[in-house]
Each structure stands twice: as structure tokens, then as C-alpha cells.
PDB file of N, CA and C in Angstrom:
ATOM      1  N   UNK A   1      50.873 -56.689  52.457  1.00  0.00           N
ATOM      2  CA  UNK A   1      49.698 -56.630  51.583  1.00  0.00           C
ATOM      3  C   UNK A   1      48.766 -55.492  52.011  1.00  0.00           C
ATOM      4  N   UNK A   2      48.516 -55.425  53.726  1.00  0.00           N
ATOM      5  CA  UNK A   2      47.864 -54.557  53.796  1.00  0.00           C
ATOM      6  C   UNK A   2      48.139 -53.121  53.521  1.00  0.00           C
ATOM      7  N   UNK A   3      49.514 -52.296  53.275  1.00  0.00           N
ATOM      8  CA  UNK A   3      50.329 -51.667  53.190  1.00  0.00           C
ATOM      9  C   UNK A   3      49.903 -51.019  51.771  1.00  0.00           C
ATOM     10  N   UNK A   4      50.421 -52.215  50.647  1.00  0.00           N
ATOM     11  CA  UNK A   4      50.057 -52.184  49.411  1.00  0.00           C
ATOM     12  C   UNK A   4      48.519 -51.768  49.269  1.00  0.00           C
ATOM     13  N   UNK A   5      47.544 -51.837  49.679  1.00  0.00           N
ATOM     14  CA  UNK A   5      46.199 -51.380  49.717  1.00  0.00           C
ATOM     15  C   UNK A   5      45.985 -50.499  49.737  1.00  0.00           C
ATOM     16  N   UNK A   6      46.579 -50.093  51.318  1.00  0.00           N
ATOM     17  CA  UNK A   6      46.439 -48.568  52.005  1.00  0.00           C
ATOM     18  C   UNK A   6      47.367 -47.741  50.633  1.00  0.00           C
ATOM     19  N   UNK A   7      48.073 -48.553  50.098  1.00  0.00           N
ATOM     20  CA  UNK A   7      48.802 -47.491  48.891  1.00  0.00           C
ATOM     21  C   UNK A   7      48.062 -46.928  47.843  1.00  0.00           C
ATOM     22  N   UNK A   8      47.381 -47.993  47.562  1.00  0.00           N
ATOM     23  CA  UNK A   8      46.489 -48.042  46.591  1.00  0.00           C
ATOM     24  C   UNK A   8      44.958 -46.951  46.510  1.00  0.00           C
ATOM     25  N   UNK A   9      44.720 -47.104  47.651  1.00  0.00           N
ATOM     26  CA  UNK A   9      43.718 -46.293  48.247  1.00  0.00           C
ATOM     27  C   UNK A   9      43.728 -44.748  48.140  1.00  0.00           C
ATOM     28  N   UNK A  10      45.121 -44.885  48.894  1.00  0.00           N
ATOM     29  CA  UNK A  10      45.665 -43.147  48.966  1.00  0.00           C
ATOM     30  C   UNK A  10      46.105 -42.587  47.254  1.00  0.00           C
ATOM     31  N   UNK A  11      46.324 -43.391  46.306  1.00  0.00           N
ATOM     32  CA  UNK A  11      46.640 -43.287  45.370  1.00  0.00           C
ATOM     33  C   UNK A  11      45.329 -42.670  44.574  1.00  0.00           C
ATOM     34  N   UNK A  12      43.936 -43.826  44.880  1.00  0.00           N
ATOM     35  CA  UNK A  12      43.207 -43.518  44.241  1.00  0.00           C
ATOM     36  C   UNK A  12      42.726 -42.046  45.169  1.00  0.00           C
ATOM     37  N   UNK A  13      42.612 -42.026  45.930  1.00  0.00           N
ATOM     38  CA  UNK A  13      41.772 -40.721  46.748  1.00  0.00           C
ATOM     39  C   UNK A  13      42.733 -39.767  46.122  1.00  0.00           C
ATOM     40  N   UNK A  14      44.024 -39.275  46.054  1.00  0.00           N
ATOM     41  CA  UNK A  14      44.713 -37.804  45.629  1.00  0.00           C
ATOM     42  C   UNK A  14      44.470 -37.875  43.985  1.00  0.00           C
ATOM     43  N   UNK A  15      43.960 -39.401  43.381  1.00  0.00           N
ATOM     44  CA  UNK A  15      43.781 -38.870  41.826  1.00  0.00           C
ATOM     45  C   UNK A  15      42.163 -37.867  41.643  1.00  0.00           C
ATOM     46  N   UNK A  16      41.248 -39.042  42.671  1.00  0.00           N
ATOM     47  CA  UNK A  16      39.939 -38.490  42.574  1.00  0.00           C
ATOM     48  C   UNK A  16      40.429 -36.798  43.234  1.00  0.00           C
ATOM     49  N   UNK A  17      40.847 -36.399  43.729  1.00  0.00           N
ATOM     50  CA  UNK A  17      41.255 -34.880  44.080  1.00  0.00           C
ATOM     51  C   UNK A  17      41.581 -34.190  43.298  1.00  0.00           C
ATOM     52  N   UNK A  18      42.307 -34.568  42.182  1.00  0.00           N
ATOM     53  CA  UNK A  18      43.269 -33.790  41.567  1.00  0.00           C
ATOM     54  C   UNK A  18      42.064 -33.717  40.034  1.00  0.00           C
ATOM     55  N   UNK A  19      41.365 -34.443  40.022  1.00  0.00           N
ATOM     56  CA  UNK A  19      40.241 -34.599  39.357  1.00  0.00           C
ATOM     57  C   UNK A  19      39.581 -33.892  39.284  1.00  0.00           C
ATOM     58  N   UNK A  20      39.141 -33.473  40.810  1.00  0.00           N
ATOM     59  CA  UNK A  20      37.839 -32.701  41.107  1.00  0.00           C
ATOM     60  C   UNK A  20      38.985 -30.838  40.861  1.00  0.00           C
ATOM     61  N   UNK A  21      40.081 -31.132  41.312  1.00  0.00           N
ATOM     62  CA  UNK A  21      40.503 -29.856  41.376  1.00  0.00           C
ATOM     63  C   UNK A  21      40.582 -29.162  39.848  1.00  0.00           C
ATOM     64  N   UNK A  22      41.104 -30.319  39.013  1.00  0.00           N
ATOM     65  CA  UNK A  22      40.983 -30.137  37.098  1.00  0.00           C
ATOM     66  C   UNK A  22      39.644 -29.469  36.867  1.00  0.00           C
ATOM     67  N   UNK A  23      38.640 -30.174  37.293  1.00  0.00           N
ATOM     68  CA  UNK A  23      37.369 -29.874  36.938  1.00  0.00           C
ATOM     69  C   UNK A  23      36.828 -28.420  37.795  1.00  0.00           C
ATOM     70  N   UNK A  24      37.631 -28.301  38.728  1.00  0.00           N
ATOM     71  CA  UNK A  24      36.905 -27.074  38.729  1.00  0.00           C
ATOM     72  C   UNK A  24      37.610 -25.834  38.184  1.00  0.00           C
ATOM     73  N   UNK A  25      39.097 -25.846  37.977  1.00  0.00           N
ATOM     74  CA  UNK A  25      40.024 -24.894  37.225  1.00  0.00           C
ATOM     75  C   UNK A  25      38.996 -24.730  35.905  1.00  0.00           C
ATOM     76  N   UNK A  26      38.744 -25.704  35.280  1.00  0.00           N
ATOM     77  CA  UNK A  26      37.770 -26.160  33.816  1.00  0.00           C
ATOM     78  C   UNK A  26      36.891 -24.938  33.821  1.00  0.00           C
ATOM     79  N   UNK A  27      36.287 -25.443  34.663  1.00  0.00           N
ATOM     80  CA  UNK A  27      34.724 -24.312  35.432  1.00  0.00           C
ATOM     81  C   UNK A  27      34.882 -22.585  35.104  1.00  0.00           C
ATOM     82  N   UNK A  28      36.349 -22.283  36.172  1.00  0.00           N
ATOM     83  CA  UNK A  28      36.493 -21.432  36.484  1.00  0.00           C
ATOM     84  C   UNK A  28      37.013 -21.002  34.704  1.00  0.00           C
ATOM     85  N   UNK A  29      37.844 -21.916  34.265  1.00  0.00           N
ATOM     86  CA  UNK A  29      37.991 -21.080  32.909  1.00  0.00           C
ATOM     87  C   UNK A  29      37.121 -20.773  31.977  1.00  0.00           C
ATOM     88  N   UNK A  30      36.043 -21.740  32.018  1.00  0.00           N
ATOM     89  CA  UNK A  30      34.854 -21.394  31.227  1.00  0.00           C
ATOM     90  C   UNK A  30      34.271 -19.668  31.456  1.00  0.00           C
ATOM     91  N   UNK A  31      34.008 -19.782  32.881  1.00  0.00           N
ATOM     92  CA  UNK A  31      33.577 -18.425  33.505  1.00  0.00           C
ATOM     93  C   UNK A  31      34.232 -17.133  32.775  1.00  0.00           C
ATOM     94  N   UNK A  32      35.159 -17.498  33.037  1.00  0.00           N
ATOM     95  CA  UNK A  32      36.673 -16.284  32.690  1.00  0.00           C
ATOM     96  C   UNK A  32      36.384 -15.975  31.036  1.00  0.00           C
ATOM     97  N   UNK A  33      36.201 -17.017  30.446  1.00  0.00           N
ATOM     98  CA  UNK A  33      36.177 -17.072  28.682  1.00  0.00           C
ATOM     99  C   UNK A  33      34.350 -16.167  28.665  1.00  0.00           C
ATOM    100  N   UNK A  34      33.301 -16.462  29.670  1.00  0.00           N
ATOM    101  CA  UNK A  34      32.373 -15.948  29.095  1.00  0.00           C
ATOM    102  C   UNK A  34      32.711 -13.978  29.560  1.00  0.00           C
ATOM    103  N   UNK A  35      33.326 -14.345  30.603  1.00  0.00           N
ATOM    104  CA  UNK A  35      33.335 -13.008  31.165  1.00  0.00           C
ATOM    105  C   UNK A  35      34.297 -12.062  29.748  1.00  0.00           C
ATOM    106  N   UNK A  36      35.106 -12.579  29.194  1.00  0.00           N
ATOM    107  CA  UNK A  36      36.015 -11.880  28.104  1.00  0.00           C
ATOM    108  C   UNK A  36      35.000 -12.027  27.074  1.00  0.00           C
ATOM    109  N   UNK A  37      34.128 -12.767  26.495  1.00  0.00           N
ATOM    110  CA  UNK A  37      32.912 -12.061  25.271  1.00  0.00           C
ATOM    111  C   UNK A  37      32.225 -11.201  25.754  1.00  0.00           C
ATOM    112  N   UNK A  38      31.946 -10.623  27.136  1.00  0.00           N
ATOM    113  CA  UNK A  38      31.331  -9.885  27.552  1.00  0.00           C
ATOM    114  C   UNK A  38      31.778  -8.661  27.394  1.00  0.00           C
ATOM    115  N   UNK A  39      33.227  -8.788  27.881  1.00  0.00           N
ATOM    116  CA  UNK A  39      33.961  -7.442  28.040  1.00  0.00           C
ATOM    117  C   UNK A  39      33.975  -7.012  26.667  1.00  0.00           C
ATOM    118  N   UNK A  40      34.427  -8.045  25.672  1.00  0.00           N
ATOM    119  CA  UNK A  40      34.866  -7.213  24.238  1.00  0.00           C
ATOM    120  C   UNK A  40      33.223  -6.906  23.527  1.00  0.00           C
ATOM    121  N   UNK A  41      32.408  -7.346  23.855  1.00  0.00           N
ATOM    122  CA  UNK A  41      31.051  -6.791  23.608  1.00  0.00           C
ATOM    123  C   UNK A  41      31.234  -5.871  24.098  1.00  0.00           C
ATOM    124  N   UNK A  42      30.806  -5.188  25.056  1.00  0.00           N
ATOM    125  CA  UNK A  42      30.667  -4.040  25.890  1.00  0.00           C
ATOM    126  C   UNK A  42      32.064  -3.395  25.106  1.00  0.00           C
ATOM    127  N   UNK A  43      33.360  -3.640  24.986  1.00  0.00           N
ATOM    128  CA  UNK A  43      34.126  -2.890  24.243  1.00  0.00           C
ATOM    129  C   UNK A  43      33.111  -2.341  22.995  1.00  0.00           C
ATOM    130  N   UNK A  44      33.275  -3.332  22.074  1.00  0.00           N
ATOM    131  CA  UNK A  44      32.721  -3.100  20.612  1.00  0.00           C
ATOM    132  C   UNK A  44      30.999  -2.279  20.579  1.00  0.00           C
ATOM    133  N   UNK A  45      30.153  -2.337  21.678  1.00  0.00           N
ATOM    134  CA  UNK A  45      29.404  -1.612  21.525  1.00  0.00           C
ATOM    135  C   UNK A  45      29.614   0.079  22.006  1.00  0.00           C
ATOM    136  N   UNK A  46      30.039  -0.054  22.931  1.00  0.00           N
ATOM    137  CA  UNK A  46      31.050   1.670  23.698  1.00  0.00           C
ATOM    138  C   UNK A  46      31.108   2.316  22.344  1.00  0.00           C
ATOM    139  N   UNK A  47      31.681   1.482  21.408  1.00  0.00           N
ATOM    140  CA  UNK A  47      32.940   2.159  20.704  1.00  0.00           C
ATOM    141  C   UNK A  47      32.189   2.756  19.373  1.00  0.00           C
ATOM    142  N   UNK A  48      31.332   1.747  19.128  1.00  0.00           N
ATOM    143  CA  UNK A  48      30.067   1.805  18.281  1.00  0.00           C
ATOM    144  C   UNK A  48      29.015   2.968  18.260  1.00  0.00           C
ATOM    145  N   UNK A  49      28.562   3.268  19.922  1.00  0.00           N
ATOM    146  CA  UNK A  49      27.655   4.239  20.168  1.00  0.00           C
ATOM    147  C   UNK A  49      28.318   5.408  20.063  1.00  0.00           C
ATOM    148  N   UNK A  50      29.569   5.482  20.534  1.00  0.00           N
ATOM    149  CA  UNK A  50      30.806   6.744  20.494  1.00  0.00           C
ATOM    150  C   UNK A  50      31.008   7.199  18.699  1.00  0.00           C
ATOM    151  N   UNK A  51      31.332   6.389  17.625  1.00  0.00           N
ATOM    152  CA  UNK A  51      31.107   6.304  16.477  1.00  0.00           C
ATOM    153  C   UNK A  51      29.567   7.439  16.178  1.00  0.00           C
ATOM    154  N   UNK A  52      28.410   6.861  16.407  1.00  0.00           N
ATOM    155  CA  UNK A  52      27.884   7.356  15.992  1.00  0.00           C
ATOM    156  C   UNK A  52      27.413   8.804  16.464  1.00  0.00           C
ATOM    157  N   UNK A  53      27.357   8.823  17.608  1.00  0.00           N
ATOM    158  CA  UNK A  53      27.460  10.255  18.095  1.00  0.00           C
ATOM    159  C   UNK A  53      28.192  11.191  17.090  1.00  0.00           C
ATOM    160  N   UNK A  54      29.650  10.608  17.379  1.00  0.00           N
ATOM    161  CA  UNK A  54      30.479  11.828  16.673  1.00  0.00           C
ATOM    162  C   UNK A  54      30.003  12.212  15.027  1.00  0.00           C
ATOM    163  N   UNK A  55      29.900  11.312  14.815  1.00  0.00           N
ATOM    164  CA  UNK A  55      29.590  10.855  13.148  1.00  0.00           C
ATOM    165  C   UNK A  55      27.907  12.098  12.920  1.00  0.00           C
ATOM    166  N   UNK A  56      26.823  11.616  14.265  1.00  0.00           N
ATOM    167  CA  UNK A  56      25.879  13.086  14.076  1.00  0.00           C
ATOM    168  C   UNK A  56      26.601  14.532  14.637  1.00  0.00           C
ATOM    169  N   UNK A  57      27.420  14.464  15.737  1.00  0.00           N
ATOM    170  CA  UNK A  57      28.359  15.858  15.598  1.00  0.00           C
ATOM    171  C   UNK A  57      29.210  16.585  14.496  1.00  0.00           C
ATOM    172  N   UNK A  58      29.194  15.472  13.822  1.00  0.00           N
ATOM    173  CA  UNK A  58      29.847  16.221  12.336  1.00  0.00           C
ATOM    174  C   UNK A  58      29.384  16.739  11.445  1.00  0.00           C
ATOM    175  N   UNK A  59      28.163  15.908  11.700  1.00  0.00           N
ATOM    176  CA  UNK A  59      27.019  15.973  10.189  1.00  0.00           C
ATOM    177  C   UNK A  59      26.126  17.618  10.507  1.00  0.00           C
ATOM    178  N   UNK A  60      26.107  17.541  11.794  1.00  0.00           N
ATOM    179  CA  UNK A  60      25.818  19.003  12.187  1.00  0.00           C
ATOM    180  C   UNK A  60      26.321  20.606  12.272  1.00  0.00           C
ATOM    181  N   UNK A  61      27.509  19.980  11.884  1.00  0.00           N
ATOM    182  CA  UNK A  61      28.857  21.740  11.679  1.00  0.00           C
ATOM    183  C   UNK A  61      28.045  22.251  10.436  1.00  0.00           C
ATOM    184  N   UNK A  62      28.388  23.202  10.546  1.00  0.00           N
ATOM    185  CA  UNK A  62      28.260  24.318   9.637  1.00  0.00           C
ATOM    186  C   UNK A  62      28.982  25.094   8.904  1.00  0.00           C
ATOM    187  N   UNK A  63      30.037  25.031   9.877  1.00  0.00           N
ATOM    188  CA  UNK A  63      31.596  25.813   9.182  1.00  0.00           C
ATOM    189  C   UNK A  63      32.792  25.351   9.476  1.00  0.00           C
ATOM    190  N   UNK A  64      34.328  25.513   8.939  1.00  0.00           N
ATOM    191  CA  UNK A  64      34.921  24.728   9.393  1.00  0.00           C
ATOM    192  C   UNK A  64      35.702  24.534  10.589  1.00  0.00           C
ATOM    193  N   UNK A  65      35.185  25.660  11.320  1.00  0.00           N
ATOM    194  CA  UNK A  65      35.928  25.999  12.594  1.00  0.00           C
ATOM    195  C   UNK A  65      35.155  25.157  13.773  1.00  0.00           C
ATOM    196  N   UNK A  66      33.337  24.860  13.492  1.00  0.00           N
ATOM    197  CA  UNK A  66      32.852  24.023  13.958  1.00  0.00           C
ATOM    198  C   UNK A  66      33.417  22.173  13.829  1.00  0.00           C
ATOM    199  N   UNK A  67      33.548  22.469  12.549  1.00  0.00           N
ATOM    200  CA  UNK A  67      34.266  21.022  12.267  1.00  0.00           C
ATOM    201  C   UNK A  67      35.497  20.910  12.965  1.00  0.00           C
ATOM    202  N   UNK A  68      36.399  21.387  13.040  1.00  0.00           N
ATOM    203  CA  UNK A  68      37.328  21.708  13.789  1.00  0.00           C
ATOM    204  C   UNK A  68      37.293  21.485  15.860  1.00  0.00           C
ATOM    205  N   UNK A  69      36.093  22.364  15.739  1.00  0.00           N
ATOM    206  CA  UNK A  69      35.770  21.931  17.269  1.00  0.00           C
ATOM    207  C   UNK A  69      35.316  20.366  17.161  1.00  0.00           C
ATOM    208  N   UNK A  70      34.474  20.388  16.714  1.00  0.00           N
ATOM    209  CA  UNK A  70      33.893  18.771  16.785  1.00  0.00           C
ATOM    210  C   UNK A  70      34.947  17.993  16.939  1.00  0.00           C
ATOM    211  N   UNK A  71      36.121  17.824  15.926  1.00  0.00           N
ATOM    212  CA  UNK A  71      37.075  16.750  15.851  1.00  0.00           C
ATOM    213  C   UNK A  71      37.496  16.523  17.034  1.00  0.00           C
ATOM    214  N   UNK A  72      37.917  17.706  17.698  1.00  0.00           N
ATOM    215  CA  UNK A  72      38.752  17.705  18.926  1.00  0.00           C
ATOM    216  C   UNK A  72      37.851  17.496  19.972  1.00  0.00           C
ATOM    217  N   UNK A  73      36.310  17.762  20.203  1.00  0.00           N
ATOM    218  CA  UNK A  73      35.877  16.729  21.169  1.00  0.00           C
ATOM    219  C   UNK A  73      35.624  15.358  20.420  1.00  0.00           C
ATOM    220  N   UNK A  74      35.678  14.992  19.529  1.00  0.00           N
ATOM    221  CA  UNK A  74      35.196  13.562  19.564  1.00  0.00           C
ATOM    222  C   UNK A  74      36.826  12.978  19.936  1.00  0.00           C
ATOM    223  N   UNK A  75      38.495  13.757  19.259  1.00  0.00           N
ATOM    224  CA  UNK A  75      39.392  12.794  19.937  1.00  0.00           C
ATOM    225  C   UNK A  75      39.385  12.715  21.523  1.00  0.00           C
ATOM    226  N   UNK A  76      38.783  13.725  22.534  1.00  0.00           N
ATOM    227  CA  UNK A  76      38.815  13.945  23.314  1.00  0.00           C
ATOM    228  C   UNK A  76      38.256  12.816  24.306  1.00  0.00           C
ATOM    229  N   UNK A  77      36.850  12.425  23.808  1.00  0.00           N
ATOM    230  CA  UNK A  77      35.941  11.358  24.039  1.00  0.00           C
ATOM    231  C   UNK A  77      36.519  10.305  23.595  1.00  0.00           C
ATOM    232  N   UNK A  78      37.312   9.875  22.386  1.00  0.00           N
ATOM    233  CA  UNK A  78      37.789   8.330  22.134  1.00  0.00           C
ATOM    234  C   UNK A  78      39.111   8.540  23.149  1.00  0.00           C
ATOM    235  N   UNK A  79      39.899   9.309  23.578  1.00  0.00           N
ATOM    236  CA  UNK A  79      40.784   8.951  24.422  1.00  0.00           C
ATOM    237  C   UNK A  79      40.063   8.344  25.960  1.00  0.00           C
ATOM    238  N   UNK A  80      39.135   9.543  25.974  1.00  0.00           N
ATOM    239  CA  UNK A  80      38.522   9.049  27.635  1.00  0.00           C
ATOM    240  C   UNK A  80      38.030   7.657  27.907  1.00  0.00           C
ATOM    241  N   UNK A  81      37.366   7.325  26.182  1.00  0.00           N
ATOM    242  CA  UNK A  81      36.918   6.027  26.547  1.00  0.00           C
ATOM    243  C   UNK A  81      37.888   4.817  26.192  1.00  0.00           C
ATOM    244  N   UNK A  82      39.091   5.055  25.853  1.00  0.00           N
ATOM    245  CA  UNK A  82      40.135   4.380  25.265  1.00  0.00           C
ATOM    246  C   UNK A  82      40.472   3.927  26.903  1.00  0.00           C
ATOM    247  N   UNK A  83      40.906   5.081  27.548  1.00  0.00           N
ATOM    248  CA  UNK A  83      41.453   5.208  29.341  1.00  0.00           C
ATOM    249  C   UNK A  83      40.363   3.761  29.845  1.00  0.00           C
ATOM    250  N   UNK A  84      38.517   4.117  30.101  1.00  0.00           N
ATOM    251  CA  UNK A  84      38.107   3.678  30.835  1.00  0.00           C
ATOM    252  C   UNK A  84      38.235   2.101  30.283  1.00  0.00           C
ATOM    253  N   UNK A  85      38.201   1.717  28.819  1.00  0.00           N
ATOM    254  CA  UNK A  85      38.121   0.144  28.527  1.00  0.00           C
ATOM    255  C   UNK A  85      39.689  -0.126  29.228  1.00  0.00           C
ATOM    256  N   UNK A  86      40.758   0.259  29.081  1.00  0.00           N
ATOM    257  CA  UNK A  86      41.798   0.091  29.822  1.00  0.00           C
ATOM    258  C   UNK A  86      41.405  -0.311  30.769  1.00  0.00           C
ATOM    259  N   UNK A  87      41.327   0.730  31.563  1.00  0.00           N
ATOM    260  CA  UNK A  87      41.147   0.137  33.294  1.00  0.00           C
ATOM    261  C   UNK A  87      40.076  -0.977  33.698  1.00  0.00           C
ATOM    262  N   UNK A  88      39.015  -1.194  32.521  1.00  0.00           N
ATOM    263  CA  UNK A  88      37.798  -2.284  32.881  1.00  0.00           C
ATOM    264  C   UNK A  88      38.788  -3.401  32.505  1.00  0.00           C
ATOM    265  N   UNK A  89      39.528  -3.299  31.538  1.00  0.00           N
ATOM    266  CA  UNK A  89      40.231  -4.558  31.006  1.00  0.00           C
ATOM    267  C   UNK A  89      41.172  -4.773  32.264  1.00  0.00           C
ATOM    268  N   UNK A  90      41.894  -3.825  32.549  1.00  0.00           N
ATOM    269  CA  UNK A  90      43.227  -4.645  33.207  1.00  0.00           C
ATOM    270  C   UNK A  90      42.256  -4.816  34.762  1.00  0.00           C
ATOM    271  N   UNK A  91      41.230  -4.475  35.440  1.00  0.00           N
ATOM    272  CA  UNK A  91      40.558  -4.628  36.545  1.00  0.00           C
ATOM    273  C   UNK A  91      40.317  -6.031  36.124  1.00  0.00           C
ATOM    274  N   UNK A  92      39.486  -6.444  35.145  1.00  0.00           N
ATOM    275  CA  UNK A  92      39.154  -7.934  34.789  1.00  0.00           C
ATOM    276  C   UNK A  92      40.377  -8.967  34.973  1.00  0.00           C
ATOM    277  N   UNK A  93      41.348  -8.355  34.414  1.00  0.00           N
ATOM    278  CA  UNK A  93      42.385  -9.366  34.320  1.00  0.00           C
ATOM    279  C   UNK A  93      42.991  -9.766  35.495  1.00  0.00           C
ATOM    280  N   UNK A  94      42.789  -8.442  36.511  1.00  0.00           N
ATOM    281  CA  UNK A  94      43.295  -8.640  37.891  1.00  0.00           C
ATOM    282  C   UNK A  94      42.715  -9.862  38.579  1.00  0.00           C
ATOM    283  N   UNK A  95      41.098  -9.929  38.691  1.00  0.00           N
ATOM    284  CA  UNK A  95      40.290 -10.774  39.121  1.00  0.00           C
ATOM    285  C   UNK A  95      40.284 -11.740  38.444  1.00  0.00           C
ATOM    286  N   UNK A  96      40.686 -12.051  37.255  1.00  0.00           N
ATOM    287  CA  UNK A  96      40.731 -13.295  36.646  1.00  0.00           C
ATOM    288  C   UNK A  96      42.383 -13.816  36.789  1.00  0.00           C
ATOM    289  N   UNK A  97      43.102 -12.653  37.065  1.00  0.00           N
ATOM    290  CA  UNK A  97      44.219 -13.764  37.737  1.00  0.00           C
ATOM    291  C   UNK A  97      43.650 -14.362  38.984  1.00  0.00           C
ATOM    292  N   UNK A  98      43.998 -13.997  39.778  1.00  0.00           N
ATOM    293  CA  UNK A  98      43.503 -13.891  41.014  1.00  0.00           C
ATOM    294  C   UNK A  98      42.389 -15.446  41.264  1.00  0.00           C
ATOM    295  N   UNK A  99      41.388 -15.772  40.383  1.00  0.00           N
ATOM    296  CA  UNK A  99      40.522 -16.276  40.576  1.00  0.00           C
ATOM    297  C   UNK A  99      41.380 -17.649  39.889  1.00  0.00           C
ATOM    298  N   UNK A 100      42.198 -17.995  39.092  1.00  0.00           N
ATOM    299  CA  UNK A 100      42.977 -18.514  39.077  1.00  0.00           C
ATOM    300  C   UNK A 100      43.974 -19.146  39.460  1.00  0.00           C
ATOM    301  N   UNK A 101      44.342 -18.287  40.555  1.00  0.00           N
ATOM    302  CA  UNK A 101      45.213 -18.565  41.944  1.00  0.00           C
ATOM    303  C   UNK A 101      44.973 -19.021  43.021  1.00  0.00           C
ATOM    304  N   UNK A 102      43.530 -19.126  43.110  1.00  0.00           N
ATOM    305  CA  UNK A 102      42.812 -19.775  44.114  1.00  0.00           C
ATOM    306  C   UNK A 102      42.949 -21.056  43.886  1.00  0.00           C
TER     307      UNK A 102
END
């Protein structure tokens, strides 16, 4: 009987564990989910301010060889910033594996 107790006991203590461990994976995913509206904000505004820049670099040519230049720095600038959301994204994802694995 006493056996059966001590079973019982240990039973309940690794559920209350596995509980607390659920609840904090929970936590940590919440975190992770706010941290990804953040990132794709910060995407969607980048991309937004980059938009309009180019959009007054255009409106400003004069001829079409200016237009011409313009295009090719503004693809120049959406690649660079294409590169850096890359690397912010897959850096995030690193740490959000990672923080996961813990």
C-alpha cells in the first residue's frame, strides 16, 4: 500500500512538471509569435519607406537617362534591403529555434 502511494505521488509530481514545462513552452511561444508581428512590421514598414523614396526619385528625373539611373539605384536598394530582411529573418529564426530547444 505504501508503495502504491509513493506511486501515486511520483505520478502526480512528473504530471505537475510536465505541466509547468507545457506552460512555459506556451509562454515562450507566445513571445516568439509577438516577436514575428514585429519582424513583419518592421518588414512592411522598410519596404514602405523604400517605396516612397524611390517613388520621389522618380518624380524628380528630368530625362530619360535620369530615369534610367534612378531605376537602377532604387533596384539596387530593394536588393540590399531584400539581403538585410533575410539575414534579420533567418537571425530570428535561429534564436527562436534555439529558444525552443531549451
Amino acid at each position: 500500500a505504501l508503495d502504491a502511494l509513493n506511486d501515486q505521488r511520483q505520478f502526480a509530481a512528473e504530471r505537475r512538471t510536465q505541466e509547468a514545462v507545457s506552460h512555459l513552452e506556451d509562454i515562450k511561444m507566445q513571445e516568439i509569435q509577438k516577436d514575428r508581428v514585429v519582424l513583419e512590421e518592421l518588414k512592411r514598414q522598410s519596404t514602405e519607406k523604400l517605396l516612397v523614396k524611390h517613388s520621389r526619385r522618380l518624380d524628380n528625373c528630368r530625362s530619360e537617362s535620369e530615369v534610367q539611373k534612378a531605376r537602377a539605384m532604387n533596384l539596387l536598394e530593394i536588393q540590399q534591403l531584400e539581403r538585410q530582411l533575410q539575414q534579420v529573418t533567418e537571425s530570428k529564426n535561429d534564436k527562436w529555434y534555439a529558444e525552443m530547444e531549451q
